[in-house]
C-alpha atoms as a PDB file:
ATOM      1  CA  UNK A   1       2.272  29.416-142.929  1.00  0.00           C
ATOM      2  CA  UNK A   2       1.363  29.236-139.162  1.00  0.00           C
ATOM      3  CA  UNK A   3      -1.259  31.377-137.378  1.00  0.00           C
ATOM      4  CA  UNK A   4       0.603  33.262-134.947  1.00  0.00           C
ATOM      5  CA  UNK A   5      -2.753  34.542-133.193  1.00  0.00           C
ATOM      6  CA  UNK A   6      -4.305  30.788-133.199  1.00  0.00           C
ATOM      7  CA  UNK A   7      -1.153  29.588-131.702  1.00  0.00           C
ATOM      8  CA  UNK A   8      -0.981  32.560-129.246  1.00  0.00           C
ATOM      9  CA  UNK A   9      -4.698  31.704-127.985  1.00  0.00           C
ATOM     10  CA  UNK A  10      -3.767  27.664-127.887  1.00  0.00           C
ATOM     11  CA  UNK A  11      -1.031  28.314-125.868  1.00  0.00           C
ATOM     12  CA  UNK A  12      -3.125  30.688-123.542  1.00  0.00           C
ATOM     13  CA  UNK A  13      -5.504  28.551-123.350  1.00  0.00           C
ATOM     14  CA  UNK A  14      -3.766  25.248-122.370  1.00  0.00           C
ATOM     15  CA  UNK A  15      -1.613  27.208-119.682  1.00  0.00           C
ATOM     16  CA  UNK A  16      -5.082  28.984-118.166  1.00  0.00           C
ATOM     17  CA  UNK A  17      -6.371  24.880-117.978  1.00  0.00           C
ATOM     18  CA  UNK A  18      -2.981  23.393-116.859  1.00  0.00           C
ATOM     19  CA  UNK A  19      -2.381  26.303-114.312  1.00  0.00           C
ATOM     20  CA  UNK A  20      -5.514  27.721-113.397  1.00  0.00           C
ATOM     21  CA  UNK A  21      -6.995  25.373-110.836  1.00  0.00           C
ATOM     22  CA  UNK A  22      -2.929  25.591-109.279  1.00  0.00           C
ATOM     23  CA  UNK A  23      -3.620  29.057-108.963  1.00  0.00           C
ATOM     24  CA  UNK A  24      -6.973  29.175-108.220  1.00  0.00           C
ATOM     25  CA  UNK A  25      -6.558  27.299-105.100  1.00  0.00           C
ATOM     26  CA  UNK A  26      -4.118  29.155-103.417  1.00  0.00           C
ATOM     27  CA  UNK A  27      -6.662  32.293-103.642  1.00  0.00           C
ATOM     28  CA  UNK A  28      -9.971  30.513-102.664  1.00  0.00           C
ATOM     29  CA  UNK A  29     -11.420  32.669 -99.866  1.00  0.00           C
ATOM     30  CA  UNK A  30     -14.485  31.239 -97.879  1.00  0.00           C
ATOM     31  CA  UNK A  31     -15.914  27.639 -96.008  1.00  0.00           C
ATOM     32  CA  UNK A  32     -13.974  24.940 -97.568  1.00  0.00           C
ATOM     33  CA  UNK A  33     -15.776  22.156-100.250  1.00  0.00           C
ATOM     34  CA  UNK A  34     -18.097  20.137 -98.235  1.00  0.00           C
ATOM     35  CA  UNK A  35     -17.056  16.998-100.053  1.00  0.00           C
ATOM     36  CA  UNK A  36     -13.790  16.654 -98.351  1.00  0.00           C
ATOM     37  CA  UNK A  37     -15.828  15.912 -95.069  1.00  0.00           C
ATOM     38  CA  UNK A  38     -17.604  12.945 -94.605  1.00  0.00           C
ATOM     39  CA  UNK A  39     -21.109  13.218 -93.537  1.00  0.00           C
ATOM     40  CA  UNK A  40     -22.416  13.610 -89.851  1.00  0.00           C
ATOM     41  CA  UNK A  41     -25.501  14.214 -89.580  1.00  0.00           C
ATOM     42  CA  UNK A  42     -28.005  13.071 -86.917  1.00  0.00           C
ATOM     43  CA  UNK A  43     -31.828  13.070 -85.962  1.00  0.00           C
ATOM     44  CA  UNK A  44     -32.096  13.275 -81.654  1.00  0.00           C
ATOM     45  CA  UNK A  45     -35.796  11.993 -80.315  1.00  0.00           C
ATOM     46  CA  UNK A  46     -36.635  11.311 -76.540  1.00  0.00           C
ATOM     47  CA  UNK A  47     -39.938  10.015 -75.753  1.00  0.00           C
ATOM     48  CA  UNK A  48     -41.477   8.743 -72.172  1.00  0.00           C
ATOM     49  CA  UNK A  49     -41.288   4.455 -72.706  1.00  0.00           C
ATOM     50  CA  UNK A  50     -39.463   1.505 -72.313  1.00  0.00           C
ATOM     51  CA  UNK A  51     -38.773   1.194 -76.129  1.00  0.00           C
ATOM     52  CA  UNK A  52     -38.984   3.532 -79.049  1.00  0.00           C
ATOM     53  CA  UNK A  53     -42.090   1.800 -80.344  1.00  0.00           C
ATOM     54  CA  UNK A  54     -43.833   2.104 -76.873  1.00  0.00           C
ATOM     55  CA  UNK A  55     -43.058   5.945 -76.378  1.00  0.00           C
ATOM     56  CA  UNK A  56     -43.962   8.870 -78.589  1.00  0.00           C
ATOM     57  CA  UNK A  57     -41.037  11.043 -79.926  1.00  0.00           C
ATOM     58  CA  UNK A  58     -41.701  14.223 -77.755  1.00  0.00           C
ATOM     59  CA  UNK A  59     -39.104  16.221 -79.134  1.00  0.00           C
ATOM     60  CA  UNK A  60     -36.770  15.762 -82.024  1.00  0.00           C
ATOM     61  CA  UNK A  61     -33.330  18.005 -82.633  1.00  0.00           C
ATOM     62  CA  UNK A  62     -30.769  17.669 -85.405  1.00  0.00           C
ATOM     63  CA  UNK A  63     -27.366  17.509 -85.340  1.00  0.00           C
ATOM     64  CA  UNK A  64     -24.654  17.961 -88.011  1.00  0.00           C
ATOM     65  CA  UNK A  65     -20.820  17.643 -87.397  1.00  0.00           C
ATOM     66  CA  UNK A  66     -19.556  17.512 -90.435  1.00  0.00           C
ATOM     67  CA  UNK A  67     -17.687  20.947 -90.756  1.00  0.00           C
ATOM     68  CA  UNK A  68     -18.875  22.876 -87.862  1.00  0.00           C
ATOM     69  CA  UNK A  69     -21.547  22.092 -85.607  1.00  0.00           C
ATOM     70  CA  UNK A  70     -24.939  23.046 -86.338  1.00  0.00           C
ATOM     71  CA  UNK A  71     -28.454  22.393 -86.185  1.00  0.00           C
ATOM     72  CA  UNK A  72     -31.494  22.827 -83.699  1.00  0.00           C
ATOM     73  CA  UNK A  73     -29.333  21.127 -80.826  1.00  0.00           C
ATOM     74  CA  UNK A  74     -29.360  23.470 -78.117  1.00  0.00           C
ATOM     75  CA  UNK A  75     -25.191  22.667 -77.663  1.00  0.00           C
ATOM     76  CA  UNK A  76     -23.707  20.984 -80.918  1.00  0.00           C
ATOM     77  CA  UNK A  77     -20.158  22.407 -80.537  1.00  0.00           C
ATOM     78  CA  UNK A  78     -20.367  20.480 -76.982  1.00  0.00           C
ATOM     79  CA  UNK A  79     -22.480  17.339 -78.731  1.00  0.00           C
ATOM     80  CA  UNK A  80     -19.672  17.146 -81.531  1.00  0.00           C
ATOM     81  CA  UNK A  81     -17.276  17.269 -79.316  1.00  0.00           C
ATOM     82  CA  UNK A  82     -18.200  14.150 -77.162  1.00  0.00           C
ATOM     83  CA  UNK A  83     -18.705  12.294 -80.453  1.00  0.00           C
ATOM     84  CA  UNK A  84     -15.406  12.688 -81.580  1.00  0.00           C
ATOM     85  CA  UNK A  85     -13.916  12.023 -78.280  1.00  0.00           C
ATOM     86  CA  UNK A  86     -15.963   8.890 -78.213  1.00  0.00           C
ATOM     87  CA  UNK A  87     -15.264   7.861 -82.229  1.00  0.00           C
ATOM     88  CA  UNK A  88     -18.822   7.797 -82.889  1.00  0.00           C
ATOM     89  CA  UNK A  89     -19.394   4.712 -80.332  1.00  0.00           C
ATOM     90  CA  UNK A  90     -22.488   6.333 -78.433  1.00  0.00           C
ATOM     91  CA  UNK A  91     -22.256   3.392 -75.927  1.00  0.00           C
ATOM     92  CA  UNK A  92     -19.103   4.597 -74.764  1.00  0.00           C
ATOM     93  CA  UNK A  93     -21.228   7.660 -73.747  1.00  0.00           C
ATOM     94  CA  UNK A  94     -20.979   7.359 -69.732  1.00  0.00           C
ATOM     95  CA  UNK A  95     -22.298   9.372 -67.025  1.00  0.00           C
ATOM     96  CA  UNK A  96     -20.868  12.283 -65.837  1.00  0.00           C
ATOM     97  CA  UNK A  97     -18.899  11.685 -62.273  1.00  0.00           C
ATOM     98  CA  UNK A  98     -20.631  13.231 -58.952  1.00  0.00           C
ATOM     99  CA  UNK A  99     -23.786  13.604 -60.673  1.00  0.00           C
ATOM    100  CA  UNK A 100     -26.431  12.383 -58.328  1.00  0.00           C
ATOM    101  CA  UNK A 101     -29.925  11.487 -59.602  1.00  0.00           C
ATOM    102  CA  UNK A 102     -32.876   9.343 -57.481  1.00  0.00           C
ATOM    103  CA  UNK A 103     -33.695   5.760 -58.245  1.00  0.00           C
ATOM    104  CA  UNK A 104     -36.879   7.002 -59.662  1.00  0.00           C
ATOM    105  CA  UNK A 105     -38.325   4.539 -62.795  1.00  0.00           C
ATOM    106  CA  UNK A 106     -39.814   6.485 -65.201  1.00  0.00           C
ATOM    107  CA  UNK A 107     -38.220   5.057 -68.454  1.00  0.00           C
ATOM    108  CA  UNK A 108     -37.010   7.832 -71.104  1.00  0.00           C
ATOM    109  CA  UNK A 109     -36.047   6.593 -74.799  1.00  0.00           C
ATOM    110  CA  UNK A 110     -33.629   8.528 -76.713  1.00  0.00           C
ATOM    111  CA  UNK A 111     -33.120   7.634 -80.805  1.00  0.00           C
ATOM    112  CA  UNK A 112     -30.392   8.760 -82.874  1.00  0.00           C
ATOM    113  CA  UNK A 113     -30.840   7.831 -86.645  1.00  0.00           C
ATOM    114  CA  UNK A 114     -28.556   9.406 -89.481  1.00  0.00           C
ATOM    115  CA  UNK A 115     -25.336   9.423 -90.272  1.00  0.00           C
ATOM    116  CA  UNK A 116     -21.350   9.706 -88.574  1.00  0.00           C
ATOM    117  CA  UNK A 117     -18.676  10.337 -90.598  1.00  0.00           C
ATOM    118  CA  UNK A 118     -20.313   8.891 -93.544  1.00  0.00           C
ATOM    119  CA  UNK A 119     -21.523   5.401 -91.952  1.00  0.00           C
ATOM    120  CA  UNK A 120     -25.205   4.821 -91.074  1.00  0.00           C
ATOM    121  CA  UNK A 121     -26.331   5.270 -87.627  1.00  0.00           C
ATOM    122  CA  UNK A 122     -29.451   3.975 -85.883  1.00  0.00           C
ATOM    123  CA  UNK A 123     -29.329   3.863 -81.946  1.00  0.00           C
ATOM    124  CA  UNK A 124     -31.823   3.514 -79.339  1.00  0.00           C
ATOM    125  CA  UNK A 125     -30.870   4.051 -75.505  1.00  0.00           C
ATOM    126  CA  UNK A 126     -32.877   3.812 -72.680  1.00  0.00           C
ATOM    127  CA  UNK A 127     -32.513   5.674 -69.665  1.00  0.00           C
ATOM    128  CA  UNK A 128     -34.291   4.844 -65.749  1.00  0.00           C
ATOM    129  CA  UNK A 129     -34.909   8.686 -65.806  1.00  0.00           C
ATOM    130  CA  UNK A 130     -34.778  12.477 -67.302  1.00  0.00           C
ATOM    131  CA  UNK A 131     -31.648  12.836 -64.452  1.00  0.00           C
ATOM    132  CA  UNK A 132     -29.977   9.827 -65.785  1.00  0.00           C
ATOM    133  CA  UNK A 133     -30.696  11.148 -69.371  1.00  0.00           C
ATOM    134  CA  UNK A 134     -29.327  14.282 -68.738  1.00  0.00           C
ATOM    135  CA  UNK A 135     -25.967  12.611 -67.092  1.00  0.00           C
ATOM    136  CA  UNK A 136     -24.688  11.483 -70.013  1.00  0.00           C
ATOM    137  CA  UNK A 137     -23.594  14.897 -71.184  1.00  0.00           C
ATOM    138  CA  UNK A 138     -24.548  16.953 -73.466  1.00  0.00           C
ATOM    139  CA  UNK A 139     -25.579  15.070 -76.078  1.00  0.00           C
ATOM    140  CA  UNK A 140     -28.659  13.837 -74.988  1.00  0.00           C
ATOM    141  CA  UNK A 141     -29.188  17.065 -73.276  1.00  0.00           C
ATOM    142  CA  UNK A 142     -31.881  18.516 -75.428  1.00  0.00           C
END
């Protein structure tokens, strides 16, 4: 003869394992599961030089856009947002119109190593000067 409590507890069982997660999900409070975002996260330097292995890094910053904009960037919900608007291509980074800087020549480097939306980034711009730098919106700003 059959266990009526074993099959009881089987039965609970396999419905708590079928359904559960179902359930589970609909309830979830707090951030979502980072591993439904790809990975965007960035290292900032600027240095005085022609080239990133002439100049010093004089400051560094990080920058992470994966779910929400963090890090020690002093505007990453601004930085973010001109990555995404640009796809990632930091070329296609442009100076701001009517923003007037001198003709001044005193080279600044900027580096950006990490990652963007999970592909490997390594970048290195070169700007006449801090004005020109600072142009290009807010994500070299730092």
């Amino acid at each position: 003869m059959r266990n009526p409590a074993r099959w009881a507890a089987t039965l609970g069982l396999t419905a708590t394992a079928v359904c559960g997660p179902l359930t589970g999900a609909a309830h979830a409070t707090g951030p979502a599961p980072t591993a439904l975002y790809a990975p965007s996260a960035l290292v900032l330097t600027v240095g005085h030089g022609e080239t990133a292995a002439a100049a010093a890094p004089e400051r560094a910053v990080t920058l992470d856009c994966a779910t929400r904009p963090t890090g020690t960037h002093p505007a990453p919900l601004a930085a973010c947002a001109e990555l995404r608007a640009a796809d990632g291509d930091l070329d296609a980074l442009d100076a701001r119109a009517g923003v007037l800087c001198t003709r001044e020549y005193n080279p600044v480097v900027v580096t950006v190593d990490g990652v963007w939306q999970g592909q490997r980034v390594s970048y290195e711009r070169t700007f006449a000067n801090e004005c020109v730098r600072i142009s290009h919106g807010a994500l070299f700003t730092f």
